[in-house]
N, C-alpha and C. Protein backbone atom coordinates (compact mmCIF):
# COMPACT_ATOMS: atom_id res chain seq x y z
N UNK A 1 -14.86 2.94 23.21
CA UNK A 1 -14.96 2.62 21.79
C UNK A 1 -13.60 2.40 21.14
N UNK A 2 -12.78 2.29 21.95
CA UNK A 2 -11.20 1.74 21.46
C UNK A 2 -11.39 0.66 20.57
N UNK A 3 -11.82 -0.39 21.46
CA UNK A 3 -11.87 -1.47 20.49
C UNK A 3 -12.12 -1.47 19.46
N UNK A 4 -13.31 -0.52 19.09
CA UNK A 4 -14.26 -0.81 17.88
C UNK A 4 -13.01 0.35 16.85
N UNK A 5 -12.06 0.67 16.97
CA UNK A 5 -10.89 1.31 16.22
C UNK A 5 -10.34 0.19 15.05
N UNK A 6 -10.51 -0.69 15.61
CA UNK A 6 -9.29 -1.81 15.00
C UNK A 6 -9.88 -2.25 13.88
N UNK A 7 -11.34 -2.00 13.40
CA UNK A 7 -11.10 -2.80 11.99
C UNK A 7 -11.36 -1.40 11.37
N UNK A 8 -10.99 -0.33 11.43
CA UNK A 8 -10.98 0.94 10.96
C UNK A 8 -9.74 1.17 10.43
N UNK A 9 -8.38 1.05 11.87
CA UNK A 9 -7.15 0.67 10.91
C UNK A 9 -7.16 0.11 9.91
N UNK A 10 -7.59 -1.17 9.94
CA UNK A 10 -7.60 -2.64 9.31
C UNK A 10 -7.96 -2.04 7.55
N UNK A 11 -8.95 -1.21 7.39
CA UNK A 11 -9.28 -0.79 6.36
C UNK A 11 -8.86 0.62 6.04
N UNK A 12 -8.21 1.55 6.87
CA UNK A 12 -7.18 1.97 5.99
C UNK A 12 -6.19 1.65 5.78
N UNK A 13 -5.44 0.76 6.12
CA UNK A 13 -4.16 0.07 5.71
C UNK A 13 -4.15 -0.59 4.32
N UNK A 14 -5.67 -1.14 4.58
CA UNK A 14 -5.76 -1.92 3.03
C UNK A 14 -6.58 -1.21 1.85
N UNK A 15 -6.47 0.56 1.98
CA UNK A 15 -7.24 1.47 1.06
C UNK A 15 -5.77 2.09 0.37
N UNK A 16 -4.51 1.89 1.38
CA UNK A 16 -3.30 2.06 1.13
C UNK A 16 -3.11 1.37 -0.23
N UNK A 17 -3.14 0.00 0.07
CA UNK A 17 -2.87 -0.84 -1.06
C UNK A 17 -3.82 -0.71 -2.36
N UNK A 18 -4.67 -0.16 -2.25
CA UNK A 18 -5.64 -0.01 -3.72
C UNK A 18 -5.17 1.47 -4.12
N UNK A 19 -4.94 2.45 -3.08
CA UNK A 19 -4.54 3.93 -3.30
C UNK A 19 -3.11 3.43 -4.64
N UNK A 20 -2.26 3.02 -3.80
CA UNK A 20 -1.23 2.36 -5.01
C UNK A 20 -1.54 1.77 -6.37
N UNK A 21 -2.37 0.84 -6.70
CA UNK A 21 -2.94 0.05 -7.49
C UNK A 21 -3.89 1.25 -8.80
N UNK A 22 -4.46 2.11 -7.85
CA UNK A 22 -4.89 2.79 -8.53
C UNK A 22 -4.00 4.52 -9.38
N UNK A 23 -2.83 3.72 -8.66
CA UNK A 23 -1.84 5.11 -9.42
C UNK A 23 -1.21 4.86 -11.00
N UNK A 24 -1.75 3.38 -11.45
CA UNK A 24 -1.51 3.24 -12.47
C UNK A 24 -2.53 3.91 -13.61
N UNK A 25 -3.95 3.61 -13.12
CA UNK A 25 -4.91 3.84 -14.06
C UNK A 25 -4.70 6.10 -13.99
N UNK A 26 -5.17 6.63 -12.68
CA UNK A 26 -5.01 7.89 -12.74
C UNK A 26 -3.51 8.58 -13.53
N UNK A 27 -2.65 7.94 -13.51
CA UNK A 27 -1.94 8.69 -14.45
C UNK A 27 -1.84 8.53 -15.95
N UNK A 28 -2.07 7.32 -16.10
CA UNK A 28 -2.07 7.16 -17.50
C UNK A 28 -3.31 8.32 -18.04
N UNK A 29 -3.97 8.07 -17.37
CA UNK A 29 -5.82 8.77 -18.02
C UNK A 29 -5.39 10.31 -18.46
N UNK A 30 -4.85 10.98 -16.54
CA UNK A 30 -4.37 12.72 -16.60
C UNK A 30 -2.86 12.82 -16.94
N UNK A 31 -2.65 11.73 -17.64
CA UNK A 31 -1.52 11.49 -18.46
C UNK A 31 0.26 12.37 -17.35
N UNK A 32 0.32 11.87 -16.07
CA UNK A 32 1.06 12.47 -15.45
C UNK A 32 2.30 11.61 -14.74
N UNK A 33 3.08 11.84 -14.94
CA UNK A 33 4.47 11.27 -14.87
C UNK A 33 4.66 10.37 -13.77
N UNK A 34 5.19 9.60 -13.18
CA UNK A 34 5.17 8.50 -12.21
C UNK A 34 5.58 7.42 -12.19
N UNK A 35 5.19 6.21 -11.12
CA UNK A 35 5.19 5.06 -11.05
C UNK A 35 4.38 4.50 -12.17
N UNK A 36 3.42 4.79 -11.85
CA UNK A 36 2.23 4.35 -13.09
C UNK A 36 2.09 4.04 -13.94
N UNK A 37 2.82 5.02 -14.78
CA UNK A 37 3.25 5.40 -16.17
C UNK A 37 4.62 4.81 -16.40
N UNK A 38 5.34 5.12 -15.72
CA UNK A 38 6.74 4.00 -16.06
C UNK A 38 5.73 2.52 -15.78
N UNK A 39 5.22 1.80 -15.12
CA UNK A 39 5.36 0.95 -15.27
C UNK A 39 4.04 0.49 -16.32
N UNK A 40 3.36 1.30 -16.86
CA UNK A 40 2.60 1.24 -17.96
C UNK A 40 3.46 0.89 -19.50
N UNK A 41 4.10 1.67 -19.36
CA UNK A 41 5.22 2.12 -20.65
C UNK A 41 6.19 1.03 -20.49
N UNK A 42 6.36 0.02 -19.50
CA UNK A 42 7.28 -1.10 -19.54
C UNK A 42 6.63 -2.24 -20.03
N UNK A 43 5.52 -2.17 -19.53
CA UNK A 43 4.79 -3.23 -20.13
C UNK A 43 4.32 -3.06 -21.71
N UNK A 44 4.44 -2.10 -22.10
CA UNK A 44 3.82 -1.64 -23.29
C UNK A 44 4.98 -2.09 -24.11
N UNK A 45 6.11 -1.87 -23.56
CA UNK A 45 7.56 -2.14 -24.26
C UNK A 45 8.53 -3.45 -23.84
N UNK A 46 7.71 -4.29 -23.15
CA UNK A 46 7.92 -5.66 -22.47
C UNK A 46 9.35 -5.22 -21.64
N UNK A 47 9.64 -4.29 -20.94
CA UNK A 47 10.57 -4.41 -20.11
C UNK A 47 10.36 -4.96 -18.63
N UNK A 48 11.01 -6.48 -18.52
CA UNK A 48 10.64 -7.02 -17.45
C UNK A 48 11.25 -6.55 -16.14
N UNK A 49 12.55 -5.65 -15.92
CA UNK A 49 13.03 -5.38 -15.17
C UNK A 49 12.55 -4.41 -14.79
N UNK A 50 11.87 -3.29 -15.50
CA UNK A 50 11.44 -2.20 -15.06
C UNK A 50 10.02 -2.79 -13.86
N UNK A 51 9.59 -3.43 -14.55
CA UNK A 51 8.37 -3.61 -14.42
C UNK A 51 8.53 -4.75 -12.66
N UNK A 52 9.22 -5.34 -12.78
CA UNK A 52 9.69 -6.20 -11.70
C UNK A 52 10.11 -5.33 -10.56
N UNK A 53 10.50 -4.62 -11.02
CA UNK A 53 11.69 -3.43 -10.10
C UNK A 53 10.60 -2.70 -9.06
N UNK A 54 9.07 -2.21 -10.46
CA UNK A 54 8.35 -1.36 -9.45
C UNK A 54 7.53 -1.84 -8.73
N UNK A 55 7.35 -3.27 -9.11
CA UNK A 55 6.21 -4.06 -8.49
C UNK A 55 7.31 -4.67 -7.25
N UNK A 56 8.54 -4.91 -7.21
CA UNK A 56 8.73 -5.13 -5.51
C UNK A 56 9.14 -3.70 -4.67
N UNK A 57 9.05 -2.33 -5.45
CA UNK A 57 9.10 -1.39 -4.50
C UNK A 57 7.62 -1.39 -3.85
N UNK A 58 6.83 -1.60 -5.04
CA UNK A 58 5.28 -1.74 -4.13
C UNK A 58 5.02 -2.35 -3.20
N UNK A 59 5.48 -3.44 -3.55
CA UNK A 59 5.03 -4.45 -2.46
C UNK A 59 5.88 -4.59 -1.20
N UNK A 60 6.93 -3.66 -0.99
CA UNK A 60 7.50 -3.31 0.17
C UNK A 60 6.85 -2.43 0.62
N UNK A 61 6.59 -1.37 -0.38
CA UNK A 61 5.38 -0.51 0.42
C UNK A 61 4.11 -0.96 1.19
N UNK A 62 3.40 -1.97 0.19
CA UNK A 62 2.44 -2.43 1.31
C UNK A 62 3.21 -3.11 2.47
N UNK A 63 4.15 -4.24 2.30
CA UNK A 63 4.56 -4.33 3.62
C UNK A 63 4.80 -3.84 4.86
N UNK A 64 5.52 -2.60 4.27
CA UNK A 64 5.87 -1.48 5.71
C UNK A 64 4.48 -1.25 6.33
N UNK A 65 3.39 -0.69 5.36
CA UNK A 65 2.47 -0.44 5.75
C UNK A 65 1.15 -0.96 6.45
N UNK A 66 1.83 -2.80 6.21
CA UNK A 66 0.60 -3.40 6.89
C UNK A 66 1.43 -3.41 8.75
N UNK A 67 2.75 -3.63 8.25
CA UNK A 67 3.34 -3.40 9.61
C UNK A 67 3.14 -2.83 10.36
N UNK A 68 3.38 -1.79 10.01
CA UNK A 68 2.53 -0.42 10.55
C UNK A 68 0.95 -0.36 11.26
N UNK A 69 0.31 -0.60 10.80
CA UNK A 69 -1.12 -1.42 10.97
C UNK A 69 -1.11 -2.11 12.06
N UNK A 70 -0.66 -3.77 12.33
CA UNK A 70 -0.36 -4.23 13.11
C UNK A 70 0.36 -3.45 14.27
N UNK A 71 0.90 -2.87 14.24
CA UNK A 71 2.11 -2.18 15.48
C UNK A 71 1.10 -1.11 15.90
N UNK A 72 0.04 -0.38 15.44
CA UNK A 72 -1.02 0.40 15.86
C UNK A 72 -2.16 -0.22 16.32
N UNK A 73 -2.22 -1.14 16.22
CA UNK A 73 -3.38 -2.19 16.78
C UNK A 73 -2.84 -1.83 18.74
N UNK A 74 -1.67 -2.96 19.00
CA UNK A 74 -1.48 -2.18 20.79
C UNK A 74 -1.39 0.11 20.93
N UNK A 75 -1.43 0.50 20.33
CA UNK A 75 -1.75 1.75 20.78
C UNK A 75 -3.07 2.22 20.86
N UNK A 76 -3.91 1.66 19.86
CA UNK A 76 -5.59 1.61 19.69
C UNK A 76 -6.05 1.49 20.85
N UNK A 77 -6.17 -0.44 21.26
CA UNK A 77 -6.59 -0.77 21.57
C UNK A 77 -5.36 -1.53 22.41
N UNK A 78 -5.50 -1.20 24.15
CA UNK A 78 -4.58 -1.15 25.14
C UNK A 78 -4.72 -2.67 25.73
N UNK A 79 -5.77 -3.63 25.04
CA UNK A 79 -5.93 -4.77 25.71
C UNK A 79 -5.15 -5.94 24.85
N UNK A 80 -4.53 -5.26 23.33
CA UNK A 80 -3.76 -5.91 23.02
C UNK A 80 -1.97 -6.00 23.41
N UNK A 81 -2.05 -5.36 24.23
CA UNK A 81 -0.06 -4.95 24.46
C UNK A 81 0.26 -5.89 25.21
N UNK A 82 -0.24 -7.02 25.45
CA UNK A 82 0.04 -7.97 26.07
C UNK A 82 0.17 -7.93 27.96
N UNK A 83 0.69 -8.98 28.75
CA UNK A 83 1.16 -8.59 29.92
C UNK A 83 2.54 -7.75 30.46
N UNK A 84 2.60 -7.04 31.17
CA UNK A 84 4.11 -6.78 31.16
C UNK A 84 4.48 -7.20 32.45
């Protein structure tokens, strides 16, 4: 059942990316200090740099993390590691 692993990664890698997405709404609500909230409060106050700043730390975050993803796909599932 190796195989059947891989779209399991596949969807936590990409629960990663909503886990993030959703750190804006949970803090504003339980009103708690963060990414979230800074970048709530930038937009509220049109600061484009702030707001630019946290949206490409994010999106490095998903990057690393889809990487990550991919690079666990050959440990999963041993029929992807190619020939050696």
């Amino acid at each position: 059942l190796r195989n059947a692993m891989i779209p399991v990664v596949t969807i936590l890698g990409l629960q990663f990316a909503f886990l993030l997405a959703g750190t804006i709404i949970i803090e504003n609500v339980f009103y708690l200090p963060g990414l979230g909230r800074l970048v709530f409060q930038a937009i509220n106050q049109r600061d484009l740099i702030v707001v630019e700043s946290v949206v490409m730390l994010l999106v490095a975050a998903v990057i690393v993390v889809n990487f990550i993803v991919d690079l666990s796909y050959a440990v999963v599932d041993p029929r992807l590691r190619g020939r050696q």
